[in-house]
Protein backbone atom coordinates (compact mmCIF):
# COMPACT_ATOMS: atom_id res chain seq x y z
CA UNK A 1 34.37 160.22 -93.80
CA UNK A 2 34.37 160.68 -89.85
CA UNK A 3 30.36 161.35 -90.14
CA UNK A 4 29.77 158.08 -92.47
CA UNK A 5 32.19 156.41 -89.57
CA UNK A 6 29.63 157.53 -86.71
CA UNK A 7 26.62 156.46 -88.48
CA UNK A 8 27.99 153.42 -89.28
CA UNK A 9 28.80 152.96 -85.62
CA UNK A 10 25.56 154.41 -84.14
CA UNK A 11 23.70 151.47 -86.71
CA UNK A 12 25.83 148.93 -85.11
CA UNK A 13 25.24 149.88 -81.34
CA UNK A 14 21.53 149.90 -82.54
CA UNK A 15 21.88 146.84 -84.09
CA UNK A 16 23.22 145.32 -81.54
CA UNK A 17 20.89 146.93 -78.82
CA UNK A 18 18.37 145.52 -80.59
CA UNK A 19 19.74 141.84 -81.24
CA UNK A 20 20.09 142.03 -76.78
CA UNK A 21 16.28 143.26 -76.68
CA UNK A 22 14.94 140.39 -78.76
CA UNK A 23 17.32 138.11 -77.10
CA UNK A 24 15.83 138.71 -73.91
CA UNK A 25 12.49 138.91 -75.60
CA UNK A 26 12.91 135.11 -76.52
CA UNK A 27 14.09 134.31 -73.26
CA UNK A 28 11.26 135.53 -71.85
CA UNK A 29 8.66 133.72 -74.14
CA UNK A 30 10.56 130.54 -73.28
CA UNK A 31 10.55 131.09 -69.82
CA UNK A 32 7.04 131.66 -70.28
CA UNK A 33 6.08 128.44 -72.25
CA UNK A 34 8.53 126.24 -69.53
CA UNK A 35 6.28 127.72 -67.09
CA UNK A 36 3.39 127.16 -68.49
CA UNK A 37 4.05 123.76 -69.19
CA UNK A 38 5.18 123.30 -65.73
CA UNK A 39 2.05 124.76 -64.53
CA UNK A 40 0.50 122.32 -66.70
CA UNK A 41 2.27 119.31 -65.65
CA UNK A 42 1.79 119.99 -61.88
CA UNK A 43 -2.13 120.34 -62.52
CA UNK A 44 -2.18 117.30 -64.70
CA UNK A 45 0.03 115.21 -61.58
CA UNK A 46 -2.86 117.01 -58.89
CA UNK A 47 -6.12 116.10 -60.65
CA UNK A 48 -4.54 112.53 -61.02
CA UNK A 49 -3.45 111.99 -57.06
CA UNK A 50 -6.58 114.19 -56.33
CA UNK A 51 -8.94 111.14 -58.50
CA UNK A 52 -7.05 107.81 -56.84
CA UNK A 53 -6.77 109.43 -53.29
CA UNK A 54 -10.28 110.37 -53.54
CA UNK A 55 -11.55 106.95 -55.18
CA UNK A 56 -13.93 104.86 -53.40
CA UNK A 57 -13.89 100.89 -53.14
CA UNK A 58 -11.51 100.13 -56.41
CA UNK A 59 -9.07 98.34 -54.09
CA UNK A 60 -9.97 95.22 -52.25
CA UNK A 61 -8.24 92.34 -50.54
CA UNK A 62 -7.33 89.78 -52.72
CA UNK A 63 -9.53 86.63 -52.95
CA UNK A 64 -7.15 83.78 -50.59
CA UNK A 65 -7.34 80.19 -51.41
CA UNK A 66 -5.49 77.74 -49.88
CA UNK A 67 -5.98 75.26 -52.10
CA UNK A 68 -2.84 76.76 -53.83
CA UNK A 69 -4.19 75.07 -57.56
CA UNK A 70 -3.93 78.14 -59.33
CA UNK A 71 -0.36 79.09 -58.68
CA UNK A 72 2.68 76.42 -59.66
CA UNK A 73 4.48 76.00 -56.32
CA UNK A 74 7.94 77.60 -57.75
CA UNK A 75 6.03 80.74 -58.98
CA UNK A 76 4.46 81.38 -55.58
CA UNK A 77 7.54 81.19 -54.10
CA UNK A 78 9.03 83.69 -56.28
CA UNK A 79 5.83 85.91 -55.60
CA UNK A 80 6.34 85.97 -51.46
CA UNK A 81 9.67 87.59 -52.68
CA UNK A 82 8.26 90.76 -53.50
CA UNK A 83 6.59 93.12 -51.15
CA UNK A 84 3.34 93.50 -52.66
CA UNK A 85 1.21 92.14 -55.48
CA UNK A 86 -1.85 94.30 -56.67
CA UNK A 87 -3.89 92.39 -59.74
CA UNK A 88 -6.02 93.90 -61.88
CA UNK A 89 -9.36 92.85 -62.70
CA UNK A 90 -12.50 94.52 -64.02
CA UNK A 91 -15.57 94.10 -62.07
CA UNK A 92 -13.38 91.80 -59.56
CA UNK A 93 -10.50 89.69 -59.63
CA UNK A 94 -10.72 85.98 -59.95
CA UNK A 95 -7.04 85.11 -59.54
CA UNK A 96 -6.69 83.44 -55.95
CA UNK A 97 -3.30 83.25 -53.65
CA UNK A 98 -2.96 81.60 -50.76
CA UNK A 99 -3.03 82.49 -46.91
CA UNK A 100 0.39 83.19 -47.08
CA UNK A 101 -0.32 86.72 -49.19
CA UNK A 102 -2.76 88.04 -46.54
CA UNK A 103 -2.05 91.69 -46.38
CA UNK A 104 0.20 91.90 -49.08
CA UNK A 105 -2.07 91.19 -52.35
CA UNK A 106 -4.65 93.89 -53.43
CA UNK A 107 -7.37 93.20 -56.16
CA UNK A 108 -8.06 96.69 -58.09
CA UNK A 109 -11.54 96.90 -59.37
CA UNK A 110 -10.96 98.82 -62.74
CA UNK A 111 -14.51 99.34 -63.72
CA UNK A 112 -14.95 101.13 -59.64
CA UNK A 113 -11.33 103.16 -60.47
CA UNK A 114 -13.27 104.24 -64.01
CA UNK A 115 -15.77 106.27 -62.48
CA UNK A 116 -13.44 108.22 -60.23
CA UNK A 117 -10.82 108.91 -63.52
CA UNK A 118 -10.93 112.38 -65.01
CA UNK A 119 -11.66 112.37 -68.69
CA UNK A 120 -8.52 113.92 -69.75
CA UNK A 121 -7.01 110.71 -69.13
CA UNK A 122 -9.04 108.59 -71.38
CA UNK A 123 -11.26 110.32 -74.06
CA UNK A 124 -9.81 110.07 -77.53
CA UNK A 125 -8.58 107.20 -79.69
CA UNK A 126 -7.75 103.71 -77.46
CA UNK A 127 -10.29 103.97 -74.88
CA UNK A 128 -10.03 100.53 -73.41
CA UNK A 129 -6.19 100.82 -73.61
CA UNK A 130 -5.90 104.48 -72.29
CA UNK A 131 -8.37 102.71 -68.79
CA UNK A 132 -5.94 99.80 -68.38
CA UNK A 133 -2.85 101.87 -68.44
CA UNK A 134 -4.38 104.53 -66.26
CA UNK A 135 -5.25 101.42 -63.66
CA UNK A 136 -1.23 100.87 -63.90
CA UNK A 137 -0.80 104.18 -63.38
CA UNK A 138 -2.78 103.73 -60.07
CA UNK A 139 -0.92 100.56 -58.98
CA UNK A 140 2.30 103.08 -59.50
CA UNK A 141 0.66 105.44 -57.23
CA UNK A 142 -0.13 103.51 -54.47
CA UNK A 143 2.92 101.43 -54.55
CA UNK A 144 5.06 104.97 -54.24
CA UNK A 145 2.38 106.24 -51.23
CA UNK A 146 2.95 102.82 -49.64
CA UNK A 147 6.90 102.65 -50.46
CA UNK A 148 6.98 99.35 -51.16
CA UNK A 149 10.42 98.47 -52.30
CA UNK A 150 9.21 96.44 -55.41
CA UNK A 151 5.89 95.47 -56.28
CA UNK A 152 4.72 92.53 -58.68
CA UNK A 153 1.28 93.36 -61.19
CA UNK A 154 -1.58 90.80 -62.70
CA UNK A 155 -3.59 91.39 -64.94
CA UNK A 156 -6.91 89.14 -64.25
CA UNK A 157 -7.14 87.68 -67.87
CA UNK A 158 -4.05 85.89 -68.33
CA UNK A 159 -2.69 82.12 -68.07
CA UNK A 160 0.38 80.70 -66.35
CA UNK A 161 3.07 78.02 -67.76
CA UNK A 162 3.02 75.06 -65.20
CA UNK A 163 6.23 73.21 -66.35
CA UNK A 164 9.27 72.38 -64.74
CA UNK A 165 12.02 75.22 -64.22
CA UNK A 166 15.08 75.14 -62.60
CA UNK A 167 15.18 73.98 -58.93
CA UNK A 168 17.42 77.12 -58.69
CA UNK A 169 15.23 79.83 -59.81
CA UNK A 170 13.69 80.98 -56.79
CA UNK A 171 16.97 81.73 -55.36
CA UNK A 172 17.78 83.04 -58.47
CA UNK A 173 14.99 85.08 -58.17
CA UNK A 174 15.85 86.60 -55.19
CA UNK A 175 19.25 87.41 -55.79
CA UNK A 176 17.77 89.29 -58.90
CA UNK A 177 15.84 91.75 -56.46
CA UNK A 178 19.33 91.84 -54.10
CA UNK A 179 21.10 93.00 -56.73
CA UNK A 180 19.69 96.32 -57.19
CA UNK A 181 20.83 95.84 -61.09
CA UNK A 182 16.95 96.20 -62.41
CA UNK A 183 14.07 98.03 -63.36
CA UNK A 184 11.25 95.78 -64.68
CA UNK A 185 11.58 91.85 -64.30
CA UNK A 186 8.95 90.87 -67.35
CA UNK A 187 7.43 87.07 -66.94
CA UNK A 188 5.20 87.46 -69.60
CA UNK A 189 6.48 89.74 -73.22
CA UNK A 190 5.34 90.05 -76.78
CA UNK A 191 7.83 90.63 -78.85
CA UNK A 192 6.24 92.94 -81.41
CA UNK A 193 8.77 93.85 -83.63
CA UNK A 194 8.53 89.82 -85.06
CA UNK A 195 5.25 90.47 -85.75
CA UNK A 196 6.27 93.29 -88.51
CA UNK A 197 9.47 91.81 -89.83
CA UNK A 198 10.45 87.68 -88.47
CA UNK A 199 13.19 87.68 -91.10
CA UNK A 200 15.63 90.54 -90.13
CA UNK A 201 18.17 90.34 -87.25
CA UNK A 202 17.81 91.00 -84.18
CA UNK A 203 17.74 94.94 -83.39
CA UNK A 204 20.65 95.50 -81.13
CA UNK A 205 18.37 96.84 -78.52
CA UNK A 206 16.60 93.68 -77.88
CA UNK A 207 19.49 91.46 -77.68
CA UNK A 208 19.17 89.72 -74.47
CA UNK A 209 21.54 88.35 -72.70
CA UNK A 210 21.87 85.64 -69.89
CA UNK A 211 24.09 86.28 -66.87
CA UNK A 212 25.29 83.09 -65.45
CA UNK A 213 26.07 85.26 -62.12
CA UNK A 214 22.52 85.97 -62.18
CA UNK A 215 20.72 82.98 -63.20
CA UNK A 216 20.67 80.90 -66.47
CA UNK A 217 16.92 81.63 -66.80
CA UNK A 218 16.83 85.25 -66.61
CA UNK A 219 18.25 87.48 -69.64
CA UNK A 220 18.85 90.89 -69.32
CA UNK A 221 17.23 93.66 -72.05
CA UNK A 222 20.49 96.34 -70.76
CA UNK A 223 19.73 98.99 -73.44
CA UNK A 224 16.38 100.67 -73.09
CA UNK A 225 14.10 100.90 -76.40
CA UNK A 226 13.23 97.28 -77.87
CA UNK A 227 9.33 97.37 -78.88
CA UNK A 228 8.53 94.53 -76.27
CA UNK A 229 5.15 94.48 -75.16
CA UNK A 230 2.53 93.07 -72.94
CA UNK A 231 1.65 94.42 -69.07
CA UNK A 232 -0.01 91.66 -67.76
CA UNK A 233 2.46 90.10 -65.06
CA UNK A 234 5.86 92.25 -64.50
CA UNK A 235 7.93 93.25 -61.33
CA UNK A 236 8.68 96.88 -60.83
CA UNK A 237 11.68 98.64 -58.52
CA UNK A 238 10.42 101.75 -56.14
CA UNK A 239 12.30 103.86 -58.37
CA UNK A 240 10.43 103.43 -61.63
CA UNK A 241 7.06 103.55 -59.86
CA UNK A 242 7.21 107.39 -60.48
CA UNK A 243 8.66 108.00 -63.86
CA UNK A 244 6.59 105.15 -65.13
CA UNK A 245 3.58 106.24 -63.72
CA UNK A 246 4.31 110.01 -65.45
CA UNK A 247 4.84 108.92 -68.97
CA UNK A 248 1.41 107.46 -68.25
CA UNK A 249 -0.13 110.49 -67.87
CA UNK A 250 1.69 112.47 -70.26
CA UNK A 251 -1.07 114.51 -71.84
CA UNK A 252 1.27 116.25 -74.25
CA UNK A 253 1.97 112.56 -76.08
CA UNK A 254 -0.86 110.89 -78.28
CA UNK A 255 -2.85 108.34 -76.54
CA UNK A 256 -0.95 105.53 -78.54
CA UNK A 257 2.14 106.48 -76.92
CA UNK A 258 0.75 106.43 -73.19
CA UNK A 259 -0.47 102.90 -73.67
CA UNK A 260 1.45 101.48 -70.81
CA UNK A 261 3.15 98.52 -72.86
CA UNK A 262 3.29 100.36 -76.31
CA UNK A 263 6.00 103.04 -75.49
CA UNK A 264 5.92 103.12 -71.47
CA UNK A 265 7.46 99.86 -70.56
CA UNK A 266 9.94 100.45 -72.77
CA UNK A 267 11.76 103.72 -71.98
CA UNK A 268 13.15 101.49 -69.06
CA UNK A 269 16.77 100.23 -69.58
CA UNK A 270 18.12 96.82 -67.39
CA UNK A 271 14.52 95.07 -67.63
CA UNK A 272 14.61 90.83 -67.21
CA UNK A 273 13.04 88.36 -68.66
CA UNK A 274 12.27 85.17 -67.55
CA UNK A 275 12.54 82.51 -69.79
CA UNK A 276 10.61 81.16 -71.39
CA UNK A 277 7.75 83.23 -70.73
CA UNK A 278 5.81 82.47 -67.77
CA UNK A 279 2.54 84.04 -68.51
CA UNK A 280 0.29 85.07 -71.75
CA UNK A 281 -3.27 86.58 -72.25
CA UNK A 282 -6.16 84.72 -73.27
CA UNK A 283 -7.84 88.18 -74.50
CA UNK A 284 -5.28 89.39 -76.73
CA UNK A 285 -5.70 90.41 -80.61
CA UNK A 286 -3.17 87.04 -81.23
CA UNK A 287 -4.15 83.51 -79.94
CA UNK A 288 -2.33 81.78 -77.52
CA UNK A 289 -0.31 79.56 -80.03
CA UNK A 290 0.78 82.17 -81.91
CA UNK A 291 2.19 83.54 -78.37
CA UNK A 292 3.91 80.85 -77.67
CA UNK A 293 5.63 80.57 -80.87
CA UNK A 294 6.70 84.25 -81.26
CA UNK A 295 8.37 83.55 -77.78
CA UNK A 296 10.02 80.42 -78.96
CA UNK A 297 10.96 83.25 -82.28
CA UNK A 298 12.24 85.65 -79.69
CA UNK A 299 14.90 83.54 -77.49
CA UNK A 300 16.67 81.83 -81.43
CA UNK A 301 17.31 85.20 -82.66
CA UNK A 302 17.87 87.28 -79.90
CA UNK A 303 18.93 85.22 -76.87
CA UNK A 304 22.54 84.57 -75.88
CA UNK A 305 25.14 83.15 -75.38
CA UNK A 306 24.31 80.14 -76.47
CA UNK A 307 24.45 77.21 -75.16
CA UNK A 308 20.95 77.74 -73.53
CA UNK A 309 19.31 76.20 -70.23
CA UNK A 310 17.29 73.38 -71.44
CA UNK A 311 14.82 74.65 -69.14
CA UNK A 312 14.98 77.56 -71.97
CA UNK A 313 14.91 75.52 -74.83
CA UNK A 314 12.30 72.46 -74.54
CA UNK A 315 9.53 75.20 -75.23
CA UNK A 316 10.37 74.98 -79.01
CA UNK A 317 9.39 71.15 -78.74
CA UNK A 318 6.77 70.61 -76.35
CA UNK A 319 4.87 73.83 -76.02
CA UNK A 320 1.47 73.02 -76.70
CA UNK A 321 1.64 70.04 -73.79
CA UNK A 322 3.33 73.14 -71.24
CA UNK A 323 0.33 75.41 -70.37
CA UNK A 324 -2.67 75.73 -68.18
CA UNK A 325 -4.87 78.72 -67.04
CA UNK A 326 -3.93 80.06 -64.31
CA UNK A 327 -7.60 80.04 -62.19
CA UNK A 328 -10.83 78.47 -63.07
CA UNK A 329 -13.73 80.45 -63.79
């Protein structure tokens, strides 16, 4: 009985010798891949600051008018708010500002930036997409180098809403920015998930919601997650130029997922909206009406509380007498 006793002990101080051997084993392996991966990421982040830093000519002073016929007066305003505007066009950009911007509005020339971008970045499914965002991802870049404290981005091919908001907004605005309380201010949005399903509620992650401390114009996304698209004019805090930027460029994700308003955009809790929607896209897969409408959808079912600003509300009467492009061409 003693000798069956040892044996059985000498198996279990194997055993268990060789559960700690594998143990560290694994931890090694892991160690190994979160190296790796690191290793990875950090060459991925190089070759990327390495392509912009060494890209020549894809940034350009903006075009200055002083005509000031292609802004609304409120919006400009608004726009001398933030410390720096970069638009993005593709062989140039035909949005104009006036005088007042010199210095502090850069055109990037996306079909220049495409020759200098690695093809890691791009090749694959979503081509055109996986450009654009990488041309945000750029805007990120420089905005972080430059350490801007909030930057505002255009795309070229969009169209502004020229009716009257409240006289208060640019204060508004501005207090907004103060506040610290943000991380994307959106003036333009597509609400996507009405495009799948306009007869469900309101998922509890887009519910937005006006703060009358704040401004009755402005409605606040606070959870992050609600499949809200469209890039093409949004303000950005310093401190989501970085992890915005990263998720990007995150090779390890499908293209689809790196498209900077498809998943991007919308890991970002505390993003604004102005309402209604300031600007929309005149090269989108959707016309312009339909835009408009699916805005109009957005702020019945997921706006509140209600009362609203009638500044808010007269878009669901008179919205196809409300809008103008935003530059001639």
């Amino acid at each position: 009985m003693f000798g069956n006793s040892c044996h059985v002990q000498q198996a279990q101080q194997s055993r268990s010798s060789w559960c700690r051997q594998t143990s560290r084993q694994r931890i090694l392996f892991l160690s190994f891949l979160f190296l790796l991966a690191a290793v990875s990421s950090r060459n991925s982040r190089d070759k990327f600051r390495t392509a912009v830093d060494g890209c020549e000519n894809f940034t350009q002073p903006l075009n200055l008018d002083d005509a000031r016929k292609h802004f609304p007066a409120w919006l400009l305003e608004m726009l001398l708010e933030v410390d720096h505007l970069f638009v993005l066009g593709i062989d140039s950009c035909d949005t104009k500002l006036p005088q007042d911007f010199s210095g502090r509005a850069t055109c990037i020339v996306g079909r220049q930036l495409d020759m200098c971008t690695p093809s890691m970045y791009v090749r694959g499914p979503y081509t055109h997409a996986m450009k654009v965002s990488f041309t945000h991802a750029a805007a990120m870049h420089l905005s972080h180098r430059a350490r801007y404290k909030h930057i505002a981005v255009i795309e070229d091919d969009f169209i502004i809403r020229n009716d009257a908001f409240a006289e208060s907004l640019v204060k508004d605005f501005r207090t907004l920015l103060a506040s610290n309380a943000w991380s994307i201010v959106r003036f333009g949005f597509r609400p996507y998930f009405l495009e799948e399903s306009s007869r469900e509620r309101c998922p509890s992650q887009c519910r937005c919601e006006i703060k009358k401390s704040i401004s009755g114009q402005f409605c606040q996304l606070s959870r992050a997650g609600c499949d809200m698209r469209s890039s093409d004019f949004y303000v950005v805090h310093e401190r989501y130029y970085e992890p915005l930027r990263l998720k990007m460029l995150d090779l390890k994700q499908a293209n689809i997922e790196r498209i900077v308003d498809t998943r991007p955009m919308r890991q970002f809790a505390k993003q604004w909206l102005l309402l209604p929607q300031v600007s929309l896209q005149t090269k989108l897969d959707i016309p312009v009406d339909y835009q408009i409408g699916l805005g109009a959808l957005y702020v019945k079912k997921c706006v509140h509380p209600r009362p609203l600003s009638e500044h808010v509300t007269r878009q669901f009467f008179d919205a196809s007498h409300t809008f103008r492009g935003s530059f001639e061409r």
